[in-house]
Protein backbone atom coordinates (compact mmCIF):
# COMPACT_ATOMS: atom_id res chain seq x y z
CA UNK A 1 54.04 -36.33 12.46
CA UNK A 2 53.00 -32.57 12.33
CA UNK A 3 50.29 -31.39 14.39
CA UNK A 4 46.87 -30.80 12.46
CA UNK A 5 44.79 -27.82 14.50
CA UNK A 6 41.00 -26.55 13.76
CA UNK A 7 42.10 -23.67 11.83
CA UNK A 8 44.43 -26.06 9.69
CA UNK A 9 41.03 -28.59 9.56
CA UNK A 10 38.75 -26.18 8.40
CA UNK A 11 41.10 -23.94 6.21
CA UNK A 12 42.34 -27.43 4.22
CA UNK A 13 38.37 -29.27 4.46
CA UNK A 14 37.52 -31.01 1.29
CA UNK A 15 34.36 -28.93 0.73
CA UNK A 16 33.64 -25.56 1.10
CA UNK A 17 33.13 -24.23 4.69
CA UNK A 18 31.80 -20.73 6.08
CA UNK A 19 31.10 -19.00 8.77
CA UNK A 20 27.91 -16.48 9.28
CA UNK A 21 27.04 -13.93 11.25
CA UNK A 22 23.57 -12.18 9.94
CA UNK A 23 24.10 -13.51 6.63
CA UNK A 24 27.31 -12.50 5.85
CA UNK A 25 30.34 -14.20 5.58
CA UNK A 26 32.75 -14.03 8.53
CA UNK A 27 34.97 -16.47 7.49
CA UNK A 28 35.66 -19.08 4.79
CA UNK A 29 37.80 -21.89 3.67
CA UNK A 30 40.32 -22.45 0.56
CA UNK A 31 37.28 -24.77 -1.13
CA UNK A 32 34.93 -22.36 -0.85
CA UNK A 33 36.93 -20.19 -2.49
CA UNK A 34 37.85 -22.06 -5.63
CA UNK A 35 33.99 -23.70 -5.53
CA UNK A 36 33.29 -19.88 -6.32
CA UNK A 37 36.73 -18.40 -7.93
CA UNK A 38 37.47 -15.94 -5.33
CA UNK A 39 39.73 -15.74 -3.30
CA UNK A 40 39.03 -15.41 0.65
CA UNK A 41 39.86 -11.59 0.94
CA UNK A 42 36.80 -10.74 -1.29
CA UNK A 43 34.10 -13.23 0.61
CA UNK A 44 34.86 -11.80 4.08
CA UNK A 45 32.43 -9.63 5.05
CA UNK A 46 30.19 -9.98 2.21
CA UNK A 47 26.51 -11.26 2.63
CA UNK A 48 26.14 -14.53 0.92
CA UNK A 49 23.86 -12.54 -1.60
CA UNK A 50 26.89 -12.65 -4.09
CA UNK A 51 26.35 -16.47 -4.41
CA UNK A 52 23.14 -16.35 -5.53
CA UNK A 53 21.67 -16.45 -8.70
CA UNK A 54 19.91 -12.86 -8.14
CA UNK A 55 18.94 -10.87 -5.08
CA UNK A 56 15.44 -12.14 -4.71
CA UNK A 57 16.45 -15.94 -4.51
CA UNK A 58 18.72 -15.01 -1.85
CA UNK A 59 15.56 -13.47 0.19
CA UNK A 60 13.40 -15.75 -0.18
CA UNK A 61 15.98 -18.95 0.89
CA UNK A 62 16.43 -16.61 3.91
CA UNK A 63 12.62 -16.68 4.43
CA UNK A 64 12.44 -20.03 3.60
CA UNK A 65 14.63 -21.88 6.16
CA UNK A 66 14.48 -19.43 8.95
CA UNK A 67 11.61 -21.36 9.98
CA UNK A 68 13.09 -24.71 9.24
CA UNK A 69 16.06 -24.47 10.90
CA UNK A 70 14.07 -23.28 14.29
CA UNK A 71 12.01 -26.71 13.98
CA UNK A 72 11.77 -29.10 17.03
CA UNK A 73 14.06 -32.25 16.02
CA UNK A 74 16.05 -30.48 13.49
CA UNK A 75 18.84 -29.27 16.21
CA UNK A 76 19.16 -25.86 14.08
CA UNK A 77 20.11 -27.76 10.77
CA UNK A 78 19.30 -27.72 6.91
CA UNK A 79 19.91 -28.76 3.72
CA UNK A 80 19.04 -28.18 0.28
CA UNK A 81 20.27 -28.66 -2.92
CA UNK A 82 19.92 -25.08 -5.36
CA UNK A 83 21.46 -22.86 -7.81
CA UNK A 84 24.42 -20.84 -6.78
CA UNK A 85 25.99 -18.41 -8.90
CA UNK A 86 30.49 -18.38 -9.35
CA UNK A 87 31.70 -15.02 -9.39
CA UNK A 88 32.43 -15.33 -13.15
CA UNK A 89 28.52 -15.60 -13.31
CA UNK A 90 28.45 -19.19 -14.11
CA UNK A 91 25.68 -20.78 -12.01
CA UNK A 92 25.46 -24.37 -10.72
CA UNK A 93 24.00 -27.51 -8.72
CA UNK A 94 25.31 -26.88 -5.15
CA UNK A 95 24.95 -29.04 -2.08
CA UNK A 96 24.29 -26.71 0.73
CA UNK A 97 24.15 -27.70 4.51
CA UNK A 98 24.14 -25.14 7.64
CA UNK A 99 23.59 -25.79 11.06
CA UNK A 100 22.23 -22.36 13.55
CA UNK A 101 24.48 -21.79 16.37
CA UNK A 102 21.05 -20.51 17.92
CA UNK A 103 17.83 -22.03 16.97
CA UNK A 104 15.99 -18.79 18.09
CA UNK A 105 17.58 -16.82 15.98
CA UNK A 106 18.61 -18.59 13.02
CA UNK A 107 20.54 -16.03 11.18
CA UNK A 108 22.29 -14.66 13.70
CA UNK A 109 25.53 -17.37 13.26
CA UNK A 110 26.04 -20.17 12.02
CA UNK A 111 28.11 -22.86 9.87
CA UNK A 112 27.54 -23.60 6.08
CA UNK A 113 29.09 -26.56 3.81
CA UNK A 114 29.11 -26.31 0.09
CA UNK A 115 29.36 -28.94 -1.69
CA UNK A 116 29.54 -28.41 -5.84
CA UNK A 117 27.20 -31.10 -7.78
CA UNK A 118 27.91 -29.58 -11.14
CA UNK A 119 30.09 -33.22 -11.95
CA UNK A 120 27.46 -34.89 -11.50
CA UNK A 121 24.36 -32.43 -12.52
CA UNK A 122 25.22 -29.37 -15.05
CA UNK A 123 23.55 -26.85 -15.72
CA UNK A 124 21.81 -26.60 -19.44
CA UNK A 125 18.62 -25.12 -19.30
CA UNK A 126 17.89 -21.57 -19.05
CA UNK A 127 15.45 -21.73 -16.04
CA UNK A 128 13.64 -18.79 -13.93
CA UNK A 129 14.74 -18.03 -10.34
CA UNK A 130 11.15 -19.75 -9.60
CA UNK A 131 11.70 -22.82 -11.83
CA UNK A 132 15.52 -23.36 -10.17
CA UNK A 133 13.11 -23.47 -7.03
CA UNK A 134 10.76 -26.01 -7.71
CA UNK A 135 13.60 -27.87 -9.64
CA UNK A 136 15.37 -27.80 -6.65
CA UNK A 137 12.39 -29.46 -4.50
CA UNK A 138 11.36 -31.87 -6.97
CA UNK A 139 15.03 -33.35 -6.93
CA UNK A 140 13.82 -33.67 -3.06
CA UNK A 141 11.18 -35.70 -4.04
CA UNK A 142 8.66 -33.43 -2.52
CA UNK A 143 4.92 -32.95 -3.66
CA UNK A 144 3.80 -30.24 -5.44
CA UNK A 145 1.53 -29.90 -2.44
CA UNK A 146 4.76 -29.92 -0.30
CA UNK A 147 6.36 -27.36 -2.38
CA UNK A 148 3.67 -25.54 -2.44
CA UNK A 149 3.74 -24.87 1.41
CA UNK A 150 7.36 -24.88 1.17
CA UNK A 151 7.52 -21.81 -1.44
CA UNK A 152 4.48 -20.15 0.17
CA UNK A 153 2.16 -20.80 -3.24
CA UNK A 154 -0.45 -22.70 -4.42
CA UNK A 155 0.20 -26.34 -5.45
CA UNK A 156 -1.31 -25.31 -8.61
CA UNK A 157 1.34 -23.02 -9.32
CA UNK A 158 3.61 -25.46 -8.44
CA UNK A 159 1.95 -27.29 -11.22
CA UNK A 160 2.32 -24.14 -13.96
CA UNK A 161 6.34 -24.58 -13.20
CA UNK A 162 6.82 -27.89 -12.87
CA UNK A 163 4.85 -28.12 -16.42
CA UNK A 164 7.45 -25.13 -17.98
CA UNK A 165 10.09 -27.43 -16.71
CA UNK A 166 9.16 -30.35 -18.43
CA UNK A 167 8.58 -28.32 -22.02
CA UNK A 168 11.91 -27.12 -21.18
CA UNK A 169 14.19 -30.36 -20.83
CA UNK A 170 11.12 -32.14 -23.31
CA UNK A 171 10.32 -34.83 -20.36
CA UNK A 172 6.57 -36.70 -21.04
CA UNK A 173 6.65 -37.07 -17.07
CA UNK A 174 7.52 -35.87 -14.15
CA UNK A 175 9.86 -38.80 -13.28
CA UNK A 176 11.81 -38.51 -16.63
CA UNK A 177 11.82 -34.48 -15.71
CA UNK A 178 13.88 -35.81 -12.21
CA UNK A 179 16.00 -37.78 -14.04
CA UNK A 180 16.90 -35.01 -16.91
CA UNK A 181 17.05 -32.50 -14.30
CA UNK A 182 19.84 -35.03 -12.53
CA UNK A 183 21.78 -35.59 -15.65
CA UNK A 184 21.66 -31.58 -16.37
């Protein structure tokens, strides 16, 4: 029987692992790596900006949980479900979890799991880095009142996107919208 150690664990893990240190990428497993088709050489050291969609839904995710993760009860932790973007510029449904190391500051380190959904949820629509957003909290089953506060915008505006989105994948409601954004 051959001895399994925590490099070992987290270098072989089943989904994709990394570790952050203001943002950028300090280390990373083999899964993360193929999630993203890289290899680990070219993560390291980079800010996780290179796995976004564009520049400006990297910011405001930053803005977004910052204050999240430093909520009483949540022991430094988050998840989502968003966008991400392969370094071949193919984008998809990913699973993302983190967990600060320091609630106070929450960038300053911490540990992320990706998990790819695009098996179960493609990608097909063309949507807007704001759309992917509300897309993303609607899967959550959130309000638009909740998303609202979430994205920092008016739950109207919540309703102008959530409205685009259902033109876009032809949904009558916003139920059939979930379920179409689900399937792809």
């Amino acid at each position: 029987m051959s001895v399994i150690d925590y490099q070992t664990a987290f270098d072989l893990a089943p989904i994709g692992l990394a570790l952050s240190r203001e943002r950028v990428m300090v280390d990373c497993n083999q899964a993360l790596c193929e999630m993203f088709g890289t290899s680990r050489d070219v993560l390291i050291g980079q800010s996780f900006a290179v796995l976004y969609p564009s520049m400006q839904e990297y910011e405001r995710t930053g803005e977004r949980i910052a204050p999240l993760i430093g909520q009483d009860g949540k022991k430094g932790r988050y998840a989502d479900d968003r966008l991400m973007k392969r370094m071949n510029g193919e984008l998809f449904w990913c699973h993302v979890t983190g967990r600060a190391l320091n609630t106070k500051k929450p960038h300053e380190s911490g540990i992320w799991s990706f998990e790819d959904l695009s098996a179960m949820r493609p990608v097909k629509a063309e949507l807007t880095p704001r759309e992917r957003e509300v897309a993303a909290y609607l899967l959550e089953g959130l309000t638009a009142k909740q998303t609202g506060k979430n994205l920092k915008i008016s739950h109207r505006t919540v309703e102008i996107y959530r409205a685009r989105l259902m033109r876009k994948y032809k949904s009558h409601t916003t139920a059939d919208l979930v379920h179409k954004l689900m399937a792809g």
